[in-house]
Protein backbone atom coordinates (compact mmCIF):
# COMPACT_ATOMS: atom_id res chain seq x y z
CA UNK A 1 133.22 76.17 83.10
CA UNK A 2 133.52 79.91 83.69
CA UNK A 3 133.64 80.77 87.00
CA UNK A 4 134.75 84.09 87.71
CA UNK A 5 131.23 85.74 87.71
CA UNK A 6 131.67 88.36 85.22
CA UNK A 7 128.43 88.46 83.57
CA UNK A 8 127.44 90.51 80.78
CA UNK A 9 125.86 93.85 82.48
CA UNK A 10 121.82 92.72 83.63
CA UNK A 11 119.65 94.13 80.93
CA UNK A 12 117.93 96.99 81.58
CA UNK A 13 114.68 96.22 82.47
CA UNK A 14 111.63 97.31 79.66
CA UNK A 15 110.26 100.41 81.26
CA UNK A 16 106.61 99.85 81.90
CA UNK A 17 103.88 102.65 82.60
CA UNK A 18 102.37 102.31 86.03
CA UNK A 19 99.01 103.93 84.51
CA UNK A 20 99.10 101.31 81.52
CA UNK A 21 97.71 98.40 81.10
CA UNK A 22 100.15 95.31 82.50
CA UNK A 23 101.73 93.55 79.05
CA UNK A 24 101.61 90.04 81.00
CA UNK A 25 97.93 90.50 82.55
CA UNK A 26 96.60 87.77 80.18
CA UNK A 27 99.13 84.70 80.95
CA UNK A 28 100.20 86.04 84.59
CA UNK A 29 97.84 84.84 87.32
CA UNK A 30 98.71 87.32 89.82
CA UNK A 31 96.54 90.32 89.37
CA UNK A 32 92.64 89.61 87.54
CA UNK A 33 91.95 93.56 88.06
CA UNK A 34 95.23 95.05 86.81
CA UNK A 35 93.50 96.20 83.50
CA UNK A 36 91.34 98.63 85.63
CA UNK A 37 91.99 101.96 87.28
CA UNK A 38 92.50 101.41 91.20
CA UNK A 39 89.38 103.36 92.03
CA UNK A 40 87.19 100.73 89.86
CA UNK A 41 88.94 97.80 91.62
CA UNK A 42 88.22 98.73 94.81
CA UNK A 43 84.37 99.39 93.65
CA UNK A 44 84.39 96.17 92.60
CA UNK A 45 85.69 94.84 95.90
CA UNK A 46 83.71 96.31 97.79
CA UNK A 47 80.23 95.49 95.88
CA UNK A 48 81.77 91.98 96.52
CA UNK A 49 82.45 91.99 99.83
CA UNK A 50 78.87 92.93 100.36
CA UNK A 51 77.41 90.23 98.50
CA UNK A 52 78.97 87.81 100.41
CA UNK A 53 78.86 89.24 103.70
CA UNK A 54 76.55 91.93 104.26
CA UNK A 55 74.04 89.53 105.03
CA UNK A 56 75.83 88.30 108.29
CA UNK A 57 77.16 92.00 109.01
CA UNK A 58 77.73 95.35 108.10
CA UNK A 59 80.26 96.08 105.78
CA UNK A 60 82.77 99.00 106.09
CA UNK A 61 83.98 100.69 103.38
CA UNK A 62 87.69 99.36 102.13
CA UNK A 63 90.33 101.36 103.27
CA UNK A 64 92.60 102.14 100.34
CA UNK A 65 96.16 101.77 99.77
CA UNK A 66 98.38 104.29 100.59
CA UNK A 67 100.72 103.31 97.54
CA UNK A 68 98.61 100.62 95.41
CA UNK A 69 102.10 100.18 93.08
CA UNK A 70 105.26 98.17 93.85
CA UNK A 71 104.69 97.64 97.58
CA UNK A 72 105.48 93.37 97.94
CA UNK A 73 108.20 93.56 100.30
CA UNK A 74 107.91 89.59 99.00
CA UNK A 75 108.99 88.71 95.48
CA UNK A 76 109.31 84.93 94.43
CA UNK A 77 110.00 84.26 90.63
CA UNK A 78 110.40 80.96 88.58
CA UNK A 79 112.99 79.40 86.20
CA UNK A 80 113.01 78.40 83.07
CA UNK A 81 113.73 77.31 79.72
CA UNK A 82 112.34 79.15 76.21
CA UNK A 83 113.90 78.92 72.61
CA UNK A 84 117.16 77.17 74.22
CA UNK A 85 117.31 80.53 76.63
CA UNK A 86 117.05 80.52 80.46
CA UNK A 87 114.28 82.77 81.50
CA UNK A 88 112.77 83.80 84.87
CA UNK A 89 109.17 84.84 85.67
CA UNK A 90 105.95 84.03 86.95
CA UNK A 91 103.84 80.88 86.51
CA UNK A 92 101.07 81.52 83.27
CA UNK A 93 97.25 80.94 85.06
CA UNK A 94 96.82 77.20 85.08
CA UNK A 95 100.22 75.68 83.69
CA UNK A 96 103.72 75.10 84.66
CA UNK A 97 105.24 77.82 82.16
CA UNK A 98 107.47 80.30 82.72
CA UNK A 99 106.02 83.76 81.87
CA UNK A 100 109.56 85.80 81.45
CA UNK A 101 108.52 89.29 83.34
CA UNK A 102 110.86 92.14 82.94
CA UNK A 103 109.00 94.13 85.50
CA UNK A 104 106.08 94.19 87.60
CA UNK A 105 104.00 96.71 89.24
CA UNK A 106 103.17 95.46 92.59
CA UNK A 107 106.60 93.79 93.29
CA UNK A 108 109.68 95.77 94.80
CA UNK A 109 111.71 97.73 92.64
CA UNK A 110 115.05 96.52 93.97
CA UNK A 111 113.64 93.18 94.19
CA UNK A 112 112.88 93.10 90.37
CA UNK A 113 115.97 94.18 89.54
CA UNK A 114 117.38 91.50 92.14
CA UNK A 115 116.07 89.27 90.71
CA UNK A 116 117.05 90.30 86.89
CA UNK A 117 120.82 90.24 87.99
CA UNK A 118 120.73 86.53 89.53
CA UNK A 119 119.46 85.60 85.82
CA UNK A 120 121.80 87.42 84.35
CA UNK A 121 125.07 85.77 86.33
CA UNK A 122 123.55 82.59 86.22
CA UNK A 123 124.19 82.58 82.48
CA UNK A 124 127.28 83.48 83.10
CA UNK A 125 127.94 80.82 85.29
CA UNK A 126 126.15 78.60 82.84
CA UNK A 127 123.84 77.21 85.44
CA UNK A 128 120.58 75.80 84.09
CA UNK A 129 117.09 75.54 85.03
CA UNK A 130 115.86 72.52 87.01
CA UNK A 131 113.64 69.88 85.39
CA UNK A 132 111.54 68.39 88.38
CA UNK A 133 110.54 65.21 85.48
CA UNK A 134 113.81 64.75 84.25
CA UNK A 135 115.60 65.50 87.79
CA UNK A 136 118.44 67.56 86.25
CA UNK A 137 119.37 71.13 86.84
CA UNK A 138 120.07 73.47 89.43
CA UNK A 139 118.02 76.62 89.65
CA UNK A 140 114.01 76.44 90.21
CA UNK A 141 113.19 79.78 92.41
CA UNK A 142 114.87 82.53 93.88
CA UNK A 143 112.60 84.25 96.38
CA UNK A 144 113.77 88.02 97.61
CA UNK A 145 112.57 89.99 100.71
CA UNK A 146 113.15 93.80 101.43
CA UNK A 147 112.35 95.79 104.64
CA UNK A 148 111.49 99.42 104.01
CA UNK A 149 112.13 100.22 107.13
CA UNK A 150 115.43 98.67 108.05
CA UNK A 151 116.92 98.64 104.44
CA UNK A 152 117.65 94.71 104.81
CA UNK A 153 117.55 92.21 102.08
CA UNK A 154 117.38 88.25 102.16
CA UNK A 155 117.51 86.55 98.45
CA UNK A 156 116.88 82.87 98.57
CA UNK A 157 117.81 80.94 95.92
CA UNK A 158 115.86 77.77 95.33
CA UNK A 159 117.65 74.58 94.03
CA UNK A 160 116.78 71.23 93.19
CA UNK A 161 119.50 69.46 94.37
CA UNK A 162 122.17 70.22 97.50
CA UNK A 163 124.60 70.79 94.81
CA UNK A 164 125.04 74.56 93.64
CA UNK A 165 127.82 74.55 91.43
CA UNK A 166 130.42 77.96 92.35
CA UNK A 167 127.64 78.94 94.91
CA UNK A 168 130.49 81.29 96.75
CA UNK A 169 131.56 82.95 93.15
CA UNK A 170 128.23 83.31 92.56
CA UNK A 171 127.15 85.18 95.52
CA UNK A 172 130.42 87.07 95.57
CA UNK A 173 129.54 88.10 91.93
CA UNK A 174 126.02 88.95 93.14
CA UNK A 175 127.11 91.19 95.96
CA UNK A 176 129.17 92.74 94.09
CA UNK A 177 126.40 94.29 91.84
CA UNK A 178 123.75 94.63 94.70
CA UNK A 179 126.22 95.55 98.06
CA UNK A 180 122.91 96.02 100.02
CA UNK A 181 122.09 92.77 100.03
CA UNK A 182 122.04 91.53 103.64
CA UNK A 183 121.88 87.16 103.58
CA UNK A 184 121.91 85.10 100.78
CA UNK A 185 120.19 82.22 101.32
CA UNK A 186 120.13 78.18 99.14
CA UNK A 187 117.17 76.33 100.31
CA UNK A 188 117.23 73.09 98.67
CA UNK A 189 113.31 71.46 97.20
CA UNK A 190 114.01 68.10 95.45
CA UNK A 191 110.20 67.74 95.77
CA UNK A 192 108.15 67.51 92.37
CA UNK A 193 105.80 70.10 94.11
CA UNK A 194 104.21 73.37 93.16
CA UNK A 195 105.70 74.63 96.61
CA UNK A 196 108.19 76.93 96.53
CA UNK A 197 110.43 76.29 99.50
CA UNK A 198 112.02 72.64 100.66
CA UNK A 199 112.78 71.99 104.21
CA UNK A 200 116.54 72.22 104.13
CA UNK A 201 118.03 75.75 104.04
CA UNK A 202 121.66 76.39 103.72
CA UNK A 203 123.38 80.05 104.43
CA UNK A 204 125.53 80.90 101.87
CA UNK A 205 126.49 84.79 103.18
CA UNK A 206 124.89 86.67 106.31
CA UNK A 207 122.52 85.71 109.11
CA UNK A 208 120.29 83.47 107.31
CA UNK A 209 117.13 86.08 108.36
CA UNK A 210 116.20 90.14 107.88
CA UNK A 211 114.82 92.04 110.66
CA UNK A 212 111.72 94.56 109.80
CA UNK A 213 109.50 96.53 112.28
CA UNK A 214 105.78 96.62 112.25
CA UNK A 215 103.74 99.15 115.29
CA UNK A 216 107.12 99.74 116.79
CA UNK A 217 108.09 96.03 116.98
CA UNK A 218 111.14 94.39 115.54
CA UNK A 219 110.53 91.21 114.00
CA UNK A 220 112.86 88.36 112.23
CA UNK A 221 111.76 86.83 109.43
CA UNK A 222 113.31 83.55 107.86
CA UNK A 223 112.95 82.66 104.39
CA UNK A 224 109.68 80.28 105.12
CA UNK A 225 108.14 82.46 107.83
CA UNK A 226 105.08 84.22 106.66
CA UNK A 227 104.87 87.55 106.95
CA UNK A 228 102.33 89.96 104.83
CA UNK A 229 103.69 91.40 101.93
CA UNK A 230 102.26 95.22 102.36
CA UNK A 231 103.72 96.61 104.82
CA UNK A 232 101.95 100.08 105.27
CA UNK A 233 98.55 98.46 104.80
CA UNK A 234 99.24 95.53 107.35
CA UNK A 235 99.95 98.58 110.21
CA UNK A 236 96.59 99.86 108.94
CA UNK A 237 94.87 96.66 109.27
CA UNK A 238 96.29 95.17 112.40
CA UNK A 239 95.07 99.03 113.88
CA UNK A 240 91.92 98.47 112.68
CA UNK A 241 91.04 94.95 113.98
CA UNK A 242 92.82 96.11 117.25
CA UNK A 243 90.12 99.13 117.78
CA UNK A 244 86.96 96.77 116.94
CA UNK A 245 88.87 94.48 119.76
CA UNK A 246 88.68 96.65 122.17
CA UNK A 247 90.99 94.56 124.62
CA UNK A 248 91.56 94.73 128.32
CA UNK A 249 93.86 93.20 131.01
CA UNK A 250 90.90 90.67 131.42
CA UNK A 251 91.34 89.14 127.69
CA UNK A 252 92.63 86.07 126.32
CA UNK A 253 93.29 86.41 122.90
CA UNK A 254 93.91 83.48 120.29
CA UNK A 255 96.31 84.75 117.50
CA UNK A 256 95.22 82.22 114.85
CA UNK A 257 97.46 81.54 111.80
CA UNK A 258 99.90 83.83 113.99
CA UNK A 259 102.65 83.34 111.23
CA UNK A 260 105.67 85.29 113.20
CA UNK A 261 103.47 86.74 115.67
CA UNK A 262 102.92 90.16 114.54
CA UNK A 263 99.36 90.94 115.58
CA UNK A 264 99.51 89.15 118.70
CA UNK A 265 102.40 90.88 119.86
CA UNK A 266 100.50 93.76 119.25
CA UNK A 267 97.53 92.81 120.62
CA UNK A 268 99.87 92.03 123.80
CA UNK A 269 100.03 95.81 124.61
CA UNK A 270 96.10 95.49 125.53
CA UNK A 271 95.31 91.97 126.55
CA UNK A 272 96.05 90.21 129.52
CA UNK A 273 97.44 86.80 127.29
CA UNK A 274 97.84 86.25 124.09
CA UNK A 275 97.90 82.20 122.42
CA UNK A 276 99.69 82.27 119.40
CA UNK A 277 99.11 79.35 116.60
CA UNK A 278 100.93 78.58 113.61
CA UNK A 279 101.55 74.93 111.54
CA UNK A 280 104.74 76.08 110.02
CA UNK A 281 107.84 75.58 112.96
CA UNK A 282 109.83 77.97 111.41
CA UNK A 283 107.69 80.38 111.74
CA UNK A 284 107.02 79.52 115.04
CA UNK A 285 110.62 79.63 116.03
CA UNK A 286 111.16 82.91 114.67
CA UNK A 287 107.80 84.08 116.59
CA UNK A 288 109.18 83.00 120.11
CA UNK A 289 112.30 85.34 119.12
CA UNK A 290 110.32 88.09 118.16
CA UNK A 291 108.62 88.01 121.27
CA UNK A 292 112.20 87.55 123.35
CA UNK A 293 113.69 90.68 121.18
CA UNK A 294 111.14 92.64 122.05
CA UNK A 295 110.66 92.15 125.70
CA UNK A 296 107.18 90.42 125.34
CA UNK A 297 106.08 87.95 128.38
CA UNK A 298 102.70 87.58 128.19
CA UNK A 299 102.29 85.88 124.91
CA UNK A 300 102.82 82.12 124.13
CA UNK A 301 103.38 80.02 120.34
CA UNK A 302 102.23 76.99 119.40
CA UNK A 303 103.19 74.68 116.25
CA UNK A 304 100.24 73.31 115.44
CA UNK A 305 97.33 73.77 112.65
CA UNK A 306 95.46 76.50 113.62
CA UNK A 307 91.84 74.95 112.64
CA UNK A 308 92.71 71.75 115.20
CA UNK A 309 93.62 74.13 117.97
CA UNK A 310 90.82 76.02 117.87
CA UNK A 311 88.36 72.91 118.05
CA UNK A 312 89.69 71.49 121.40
CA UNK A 313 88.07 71.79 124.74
CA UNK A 314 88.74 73.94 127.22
CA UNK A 315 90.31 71.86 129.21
CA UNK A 316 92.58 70.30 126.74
CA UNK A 317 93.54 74.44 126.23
CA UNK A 318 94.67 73.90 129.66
CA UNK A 319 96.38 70.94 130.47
CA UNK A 320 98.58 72.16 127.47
CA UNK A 321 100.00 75.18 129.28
CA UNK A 322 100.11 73.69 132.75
CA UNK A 323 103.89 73.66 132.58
CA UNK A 324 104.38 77.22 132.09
CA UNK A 325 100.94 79.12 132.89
CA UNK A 326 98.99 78.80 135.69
CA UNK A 327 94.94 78.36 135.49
CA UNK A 328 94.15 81.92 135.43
CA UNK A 329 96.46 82.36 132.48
CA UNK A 330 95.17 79.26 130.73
CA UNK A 331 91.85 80.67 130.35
CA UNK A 332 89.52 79.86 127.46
CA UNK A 333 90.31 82.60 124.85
CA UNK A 334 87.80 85.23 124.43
CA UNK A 335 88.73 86.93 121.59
CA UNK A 336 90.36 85.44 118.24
CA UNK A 337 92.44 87.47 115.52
CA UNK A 338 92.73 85.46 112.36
CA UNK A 339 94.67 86.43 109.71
CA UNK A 340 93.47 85.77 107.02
CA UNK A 341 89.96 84.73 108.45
CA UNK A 342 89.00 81.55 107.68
């Protein structure tokens, strides 16, 4: 079995027009307005957004991107097998095939081509696609996340069994054609599951995590924490729901879905205490970090479903924090940030 990692050079990718219309638009799930120019789409957003809520409220006009094109700072892509070839892609709407994508206009340049490369060496290293029926295989995802702002890199590479055959050649190989990579991460999913990520992850080169910053904050993210994918937009957003706010010293706020804690640590700046909820624990763990790294006292995490939390009493609220806030603190929240709202 060749093992040295010296794969063919990746193919370059098919150059695409960003004003065209996407090749993939009517098998790929991911974008139903791509065939229409981004001043239409967000038209057509809006008049919806109306519909459904202008009855409750008024509704402000959308802000619009500041860069509408290749801003996912999160790429995840699938394996697969066509005419005897390994392929990787997206998901076509409704199925369990592989849609091979050469590029794609909202996803990260160097992400894309990331992600190109790890096919490319993985024929080298003759390493096949996983079949969940059949059990057999290696590779099922790779998932790859960039920070604009601190030039980091994770790539996680998604098997279905602990075994990754040459898995230091490999990543030696891999590094070698993309030095900026930061961590290289194998999470393991032996699950016959449309979920992307198993429980087990195992670091093959670096930290294991990527830093990014966000409204002059600093935040680690892990390969299962969630994090939004735009991050221009999310600085817009999270400044926006901060000014309807309108917090003081006097406010309890309930980060729901809190994910790694990025708008209640910057809701912290305003209110008096911040509660911060989130099911998934790695998330969680990478939220109390966050907060630690960036000096933060006055906010708390929770692991726990965010719908559940937000049904208990009051006094339930408080009896849960009795070992590290005192009554005051434990108020009753009196504002919530939910992202998304649900």
């Amino acid at each position: 079995m060749k093992k040295s990692g010296a794969a063919k050079p990746a193919a370059p990718l098919r150059a695409v027009s960003d004003t065209a219309r996407c090749p993939h638009e009517k098998r790929c799930g991911g974008c139903s307005y791509s065939a229409l120019p981004y001043e239409e789409q967000l038209r057509k957003k809006q008049r919806e957004a109306e519909k459904l809520l202008g009855k409750f409220c008024k509704v402000e006009p959308i802000v619009a991107a500041l860069e509408p094109l290749h801003y996912r700072n999160k790429v995840t892509a699938s394996f697969g097998f066509q005419n005897k070839k390994l392929v990787v892609g997206v998901y076509e709407r409704d199925s369990h095939r592989v849609v091979p994508i050469d590029h794609c206009r909202i996803q990260n340049r160097t992400a894309d081509r990331i992600i190109h490369i790890i096919r490319d060496l993985a024929v080298s290293f003759r390493l096949k696609a996983y079949d969940e029926d059949l059990r057999i295989g290696t590779l099922r995802h790779v998932l790859v996340r960039t920070s604009e702002a601190t030039g980091q890199i994770m790539v996680v590479i998604v098997t279905g069994t602990p075994i990754f055959p040459g898995s230091k050649n490999f990543v030696t190989a891999l590094r070698k054609q993309c030095p900026e990579i930061t961590t290289v991460i194998q999470n393991i999913n032996p699950q016959k599951t449309s979920m992307i990520l198993g429980e087990r992850d195992k670091v093959l080169y670096g930290k294991g995590y990527i830093e990014d910053e966000l409204l002059g904050l600093s935040f680690r993210l892990s390969p299962a924490s969630f994090y939004q994918v735009n991050a221009k937009m999310t600085e817009k957003l999270y400044e926006t729901a901060l000014s309807f706010a309108n917090l003081t010293a006097n406010d309890t706020v309930l980060d729901a879905y809190c994910g790694v804690g990025t708008i209640g640590m910057a809701a912290s700046r305003s209110a008096g205490q911040v509660i911060g909820v989130e099911l998934n624990k790695a998330a969680v763990r990478d939220a109390i970090a966050n907060a630690k790294r960036n000096g933060i006292e006055n906010i708390r995490f929770f692991a726990d479903d965010a719908s559940d939390f937000c049904c208990v009493s009051q006094r339930a609220v408080r009896n849960s924090m009795q070992s590290s806030w005192t009554r005051r603190e434990a108020a009753a929240p009196s504002a919530s940030l939910r992202a998304p709202a649900r």
